[in-house]
Protein backbone atom coordinates (compact mmCIF):
# COMPACT_ATOMS: atom_id res chain seq x y z
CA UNK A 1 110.15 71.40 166.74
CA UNK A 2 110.76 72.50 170.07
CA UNK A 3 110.10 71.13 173.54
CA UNK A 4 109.64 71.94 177.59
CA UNK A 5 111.58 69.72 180.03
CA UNK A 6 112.36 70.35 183.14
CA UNK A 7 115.67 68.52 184.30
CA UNK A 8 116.45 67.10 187.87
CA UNK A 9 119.84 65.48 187.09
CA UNK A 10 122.30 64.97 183.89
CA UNK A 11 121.01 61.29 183.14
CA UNK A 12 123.59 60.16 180.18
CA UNK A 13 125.50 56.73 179.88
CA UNK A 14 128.58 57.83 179.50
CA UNK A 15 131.13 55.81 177.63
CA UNK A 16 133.90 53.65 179.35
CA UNK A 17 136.93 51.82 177.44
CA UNK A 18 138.01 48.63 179.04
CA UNK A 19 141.36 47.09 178.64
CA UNK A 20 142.14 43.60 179.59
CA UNK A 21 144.98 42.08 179.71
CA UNK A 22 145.74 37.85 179.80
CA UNK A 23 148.53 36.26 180.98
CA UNK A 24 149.38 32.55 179.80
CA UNK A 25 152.67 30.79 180.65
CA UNK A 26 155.61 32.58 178.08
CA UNK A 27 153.22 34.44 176.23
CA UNK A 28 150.48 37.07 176.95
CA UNK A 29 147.55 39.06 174.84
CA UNK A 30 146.09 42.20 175.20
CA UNK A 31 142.89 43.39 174.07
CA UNK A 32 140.79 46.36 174.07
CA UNK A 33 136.92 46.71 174.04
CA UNK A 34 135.07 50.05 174.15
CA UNK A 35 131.40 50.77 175.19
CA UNK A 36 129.11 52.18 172.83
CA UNK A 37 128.97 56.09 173.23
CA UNK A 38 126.06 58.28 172.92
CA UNK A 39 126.10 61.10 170.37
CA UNK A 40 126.25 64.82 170.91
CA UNK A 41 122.54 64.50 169.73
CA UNK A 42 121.86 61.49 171.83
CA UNK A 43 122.98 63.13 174.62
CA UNK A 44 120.74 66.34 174.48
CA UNK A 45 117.38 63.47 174.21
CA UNK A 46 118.45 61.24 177.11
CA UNK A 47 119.40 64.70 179.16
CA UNK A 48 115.36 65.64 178.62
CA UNK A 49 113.95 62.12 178.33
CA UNK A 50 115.66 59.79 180.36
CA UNK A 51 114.03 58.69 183.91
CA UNK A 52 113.70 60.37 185.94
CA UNK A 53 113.10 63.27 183.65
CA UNK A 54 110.65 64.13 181.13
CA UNK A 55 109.65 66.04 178.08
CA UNK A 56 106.86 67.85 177.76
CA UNK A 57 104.67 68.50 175.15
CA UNK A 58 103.13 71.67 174.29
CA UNK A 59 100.22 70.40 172.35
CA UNK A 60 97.47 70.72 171.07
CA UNK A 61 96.70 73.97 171.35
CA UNK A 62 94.28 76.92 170.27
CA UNK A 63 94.73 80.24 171.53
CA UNK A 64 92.76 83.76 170.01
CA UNK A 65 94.81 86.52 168.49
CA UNK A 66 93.93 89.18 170.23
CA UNK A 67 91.18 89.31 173.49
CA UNK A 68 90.52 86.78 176.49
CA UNK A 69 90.47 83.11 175.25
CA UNK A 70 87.05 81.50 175.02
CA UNK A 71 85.97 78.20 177.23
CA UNK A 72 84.89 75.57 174.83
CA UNK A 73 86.54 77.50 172.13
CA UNK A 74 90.25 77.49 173.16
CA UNK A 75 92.53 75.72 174.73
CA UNK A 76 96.15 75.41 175.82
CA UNK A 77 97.39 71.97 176.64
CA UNK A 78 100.79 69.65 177.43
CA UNK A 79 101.34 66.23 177.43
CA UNK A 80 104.85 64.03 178.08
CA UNK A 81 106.91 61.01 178.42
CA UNK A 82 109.89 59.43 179.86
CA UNK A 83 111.99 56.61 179.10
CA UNK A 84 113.12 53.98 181.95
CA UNK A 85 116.52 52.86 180.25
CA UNK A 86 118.78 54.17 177.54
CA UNK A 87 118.51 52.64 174.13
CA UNK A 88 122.03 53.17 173.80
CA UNK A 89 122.82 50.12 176.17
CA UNK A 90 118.97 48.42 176.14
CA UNK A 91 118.03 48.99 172.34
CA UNK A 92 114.30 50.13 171.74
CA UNK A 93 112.42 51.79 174.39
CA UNK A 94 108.55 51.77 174.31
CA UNK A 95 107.19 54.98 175.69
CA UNK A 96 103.31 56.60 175.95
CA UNK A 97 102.44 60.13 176.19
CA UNK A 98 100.45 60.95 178.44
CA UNK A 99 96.73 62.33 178.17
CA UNK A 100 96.82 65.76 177.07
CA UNK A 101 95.79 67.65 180.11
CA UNK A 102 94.81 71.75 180.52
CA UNK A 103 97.53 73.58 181.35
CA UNK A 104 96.08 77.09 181.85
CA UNK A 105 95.08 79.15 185.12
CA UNK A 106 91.70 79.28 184.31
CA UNK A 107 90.62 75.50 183.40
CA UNK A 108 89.94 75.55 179.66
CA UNK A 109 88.44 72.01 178.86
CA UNK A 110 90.12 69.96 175.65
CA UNK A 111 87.59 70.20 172.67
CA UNK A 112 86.80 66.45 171.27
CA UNK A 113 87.75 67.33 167.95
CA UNK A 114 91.34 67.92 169.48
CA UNK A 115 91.94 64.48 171.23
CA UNK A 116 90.19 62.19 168.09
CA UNK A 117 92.85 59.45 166.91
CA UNK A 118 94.03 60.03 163.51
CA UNK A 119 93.93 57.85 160.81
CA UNK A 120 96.20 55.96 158.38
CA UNK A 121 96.71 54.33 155.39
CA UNK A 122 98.89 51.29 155.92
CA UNK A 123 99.10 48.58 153.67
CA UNK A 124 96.10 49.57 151.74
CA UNK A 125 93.82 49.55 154.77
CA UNK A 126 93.11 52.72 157.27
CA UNK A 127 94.54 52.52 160.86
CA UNK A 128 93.96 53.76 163.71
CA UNK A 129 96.38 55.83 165.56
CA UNK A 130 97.14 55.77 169.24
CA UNK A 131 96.97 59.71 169.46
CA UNK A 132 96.83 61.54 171.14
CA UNK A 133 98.74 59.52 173.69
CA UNK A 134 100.80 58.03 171.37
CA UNK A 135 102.63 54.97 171.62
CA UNK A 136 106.55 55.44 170.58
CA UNK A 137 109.14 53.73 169.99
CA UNK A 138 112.43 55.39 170.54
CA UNK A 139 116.04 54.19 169.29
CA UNK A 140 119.16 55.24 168.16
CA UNK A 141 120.39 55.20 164.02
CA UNK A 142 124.04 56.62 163.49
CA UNK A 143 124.12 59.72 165.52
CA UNK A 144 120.56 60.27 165.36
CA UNK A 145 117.53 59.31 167.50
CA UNK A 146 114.60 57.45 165.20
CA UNK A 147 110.85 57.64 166.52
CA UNK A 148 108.12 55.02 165.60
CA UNK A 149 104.71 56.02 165.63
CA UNK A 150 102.70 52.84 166.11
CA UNK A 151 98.98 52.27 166.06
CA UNK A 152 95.91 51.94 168.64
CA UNK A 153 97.52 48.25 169.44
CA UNK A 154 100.42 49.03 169.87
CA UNK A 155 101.82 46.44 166.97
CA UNK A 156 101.60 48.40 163.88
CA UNK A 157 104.63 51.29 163.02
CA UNK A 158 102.28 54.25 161.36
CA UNK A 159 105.16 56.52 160.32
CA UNK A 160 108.75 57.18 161.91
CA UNK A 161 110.85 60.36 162.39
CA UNK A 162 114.31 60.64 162.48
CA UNK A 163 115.93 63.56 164.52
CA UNK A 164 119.31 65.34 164.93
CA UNK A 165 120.81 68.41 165.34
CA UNK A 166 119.74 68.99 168.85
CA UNK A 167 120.55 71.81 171.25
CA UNK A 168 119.04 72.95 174.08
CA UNK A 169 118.48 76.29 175.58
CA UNK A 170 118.03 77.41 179.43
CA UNK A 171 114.67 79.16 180.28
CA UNK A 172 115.45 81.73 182.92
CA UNK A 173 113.51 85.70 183.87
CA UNK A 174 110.08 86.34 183.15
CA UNK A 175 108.14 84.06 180.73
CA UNK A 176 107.26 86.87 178.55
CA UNK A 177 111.08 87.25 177.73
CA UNK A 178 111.28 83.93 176.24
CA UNK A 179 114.36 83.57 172.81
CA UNK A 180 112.50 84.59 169.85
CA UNK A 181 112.23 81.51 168.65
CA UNK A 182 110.32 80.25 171.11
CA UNK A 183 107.91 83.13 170.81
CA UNK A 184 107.53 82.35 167.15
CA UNK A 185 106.77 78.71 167.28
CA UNK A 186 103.91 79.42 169.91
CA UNK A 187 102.57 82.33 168.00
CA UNK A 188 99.20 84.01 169.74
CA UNK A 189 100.72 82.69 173.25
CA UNK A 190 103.33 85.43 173.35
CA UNK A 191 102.00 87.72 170.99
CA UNK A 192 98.35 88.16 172.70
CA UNK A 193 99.11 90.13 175.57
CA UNK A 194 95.99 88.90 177.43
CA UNK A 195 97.34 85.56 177.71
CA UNK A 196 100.63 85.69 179.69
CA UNK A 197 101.23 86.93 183.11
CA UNK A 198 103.86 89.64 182.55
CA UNK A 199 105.35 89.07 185.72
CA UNK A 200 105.42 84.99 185.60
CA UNK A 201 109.10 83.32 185.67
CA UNK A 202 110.57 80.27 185.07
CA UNK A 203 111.20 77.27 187.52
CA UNK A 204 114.52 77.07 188.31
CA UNK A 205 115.98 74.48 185.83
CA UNK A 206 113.57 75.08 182.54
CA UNK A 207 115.00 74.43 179.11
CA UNK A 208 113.97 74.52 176.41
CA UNK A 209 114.82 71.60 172.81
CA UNK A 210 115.55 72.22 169.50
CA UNK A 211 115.68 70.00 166.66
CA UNK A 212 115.39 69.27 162.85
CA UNK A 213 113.22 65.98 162.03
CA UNK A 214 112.84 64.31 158.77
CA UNK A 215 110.28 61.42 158.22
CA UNK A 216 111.74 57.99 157.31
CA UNK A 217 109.12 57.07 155.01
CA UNK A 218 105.94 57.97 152.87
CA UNK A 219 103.43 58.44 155.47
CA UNK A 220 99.65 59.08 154.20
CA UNK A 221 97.20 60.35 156.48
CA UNK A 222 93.29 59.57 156.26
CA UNK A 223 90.87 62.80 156.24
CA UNK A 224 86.85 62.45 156.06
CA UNK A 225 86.02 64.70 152.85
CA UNK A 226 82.22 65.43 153.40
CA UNK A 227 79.51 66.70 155.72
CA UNK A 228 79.57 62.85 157.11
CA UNK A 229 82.41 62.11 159.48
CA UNK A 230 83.95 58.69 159.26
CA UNK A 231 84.76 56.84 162.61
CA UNK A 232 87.91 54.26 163.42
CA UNK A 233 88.38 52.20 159.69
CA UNK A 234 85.43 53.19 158.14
């Protein structure tokens, strides 16, 4: 997976070790407490996500192969979220993406199809999703930072993701000469050359985030099968 952030300050709770020390007529104690610490991996998500930064999103998107993109037809679009406190020293954050929003030169409006909620099976009954602004909620298990996907209301965890092995990568030059990886992941954006601006740069602090995801649990998603399109739990 791979995301956009652009970073105003290093925003990680850094770990502190007290020591106390009591005094008591003849005798005396010590005793040491130590703050919880964020991991390597913990530290990379708060450095994009924490307030007041933010990740951005990259998505949905549908871009041509070859020739000028289409309006009504294709689109290129980025939504994002931040989280007000660390859930390193305030446990579970709740945070909402925002409404997926064109990103493009040339104003490309978001098909329908592209912003309808998906569907789930939960419990043996079909759910609605709050996507495409999805409702989150972010925490940390062992080194790792765990994602719930929750439902239209908010209540209801959908499926959950649990990430590590973060890095992060700075975004500097022309667009165009973005790592290969990058390049890869976003397919027709690089590879079209009618899309991209060859001379376009990077704002000064762009980076770019890497990591491996693994879902927590069986997560079954509903589909209509049929010339009739199903709406919300029907």
């Amino acid at each position: 997976m791979s995301r956009f952030a652009r970073s105003r300050e290093w925003a990680v709770a850094g770990g502190i070790c007290l020591l106390g020390l009591l005094a008591c007529g003849g005798g005396g104690s010590s005793s040491t407490a130590s703050q919880p610490t964020l991991s390597a991996d913990q530290a990379v998500f708060e450095h994009f996500a924490l307030s007041p930064n933010i990740t951005y999103v990259l998505s949905p998107f549908s871009l041509p192969a070859s020739g000028s993109p289409v309006s009504g037809v294709h689109f290129f679009a980025a939504n994002g979220y931040t989280l007000a406190l660390s859930p390193l020293t305030y446990g579970r954050q709740n945070a909402s993406l925002t409404t997926p929003i064109s990103i493009t030169n040339t104003p490309f409006p978001i098909p329908a199809y592209a912003v309808v909620p998906n569907r789930y099976l939960n419990n043996g009954s079909i759910v609605v999703s709050s996507s495409p602004a999805w409702k989150v909620n972010y925490s940390y298990q062992g080194t790792g930072v765990r994602l719930d996907f929750l439902d239209a209301t908010g209540t209801t965890t959908l499926f959950s993701f649990l990430r590590s092995n973060f890095s992060t990568v700075p975004l500097t030059g022309t667009v165009i000469s973005a790592p290969s990886a990058l390049k890869t992941y976003y397919g027709n954006l690089f590879s079209n050359p009618a899309l991209l601006n060859p001379s376009a740069t990077w704002l000064p602090g762009a980076e770019w985030e890497q990591f491996s995801q693994i879902y927590v649990n069986d997560t079954y998603l509903v589909r209509d099968n049929g010339t009739q399109a199903a709406t919300g739990t029907n």
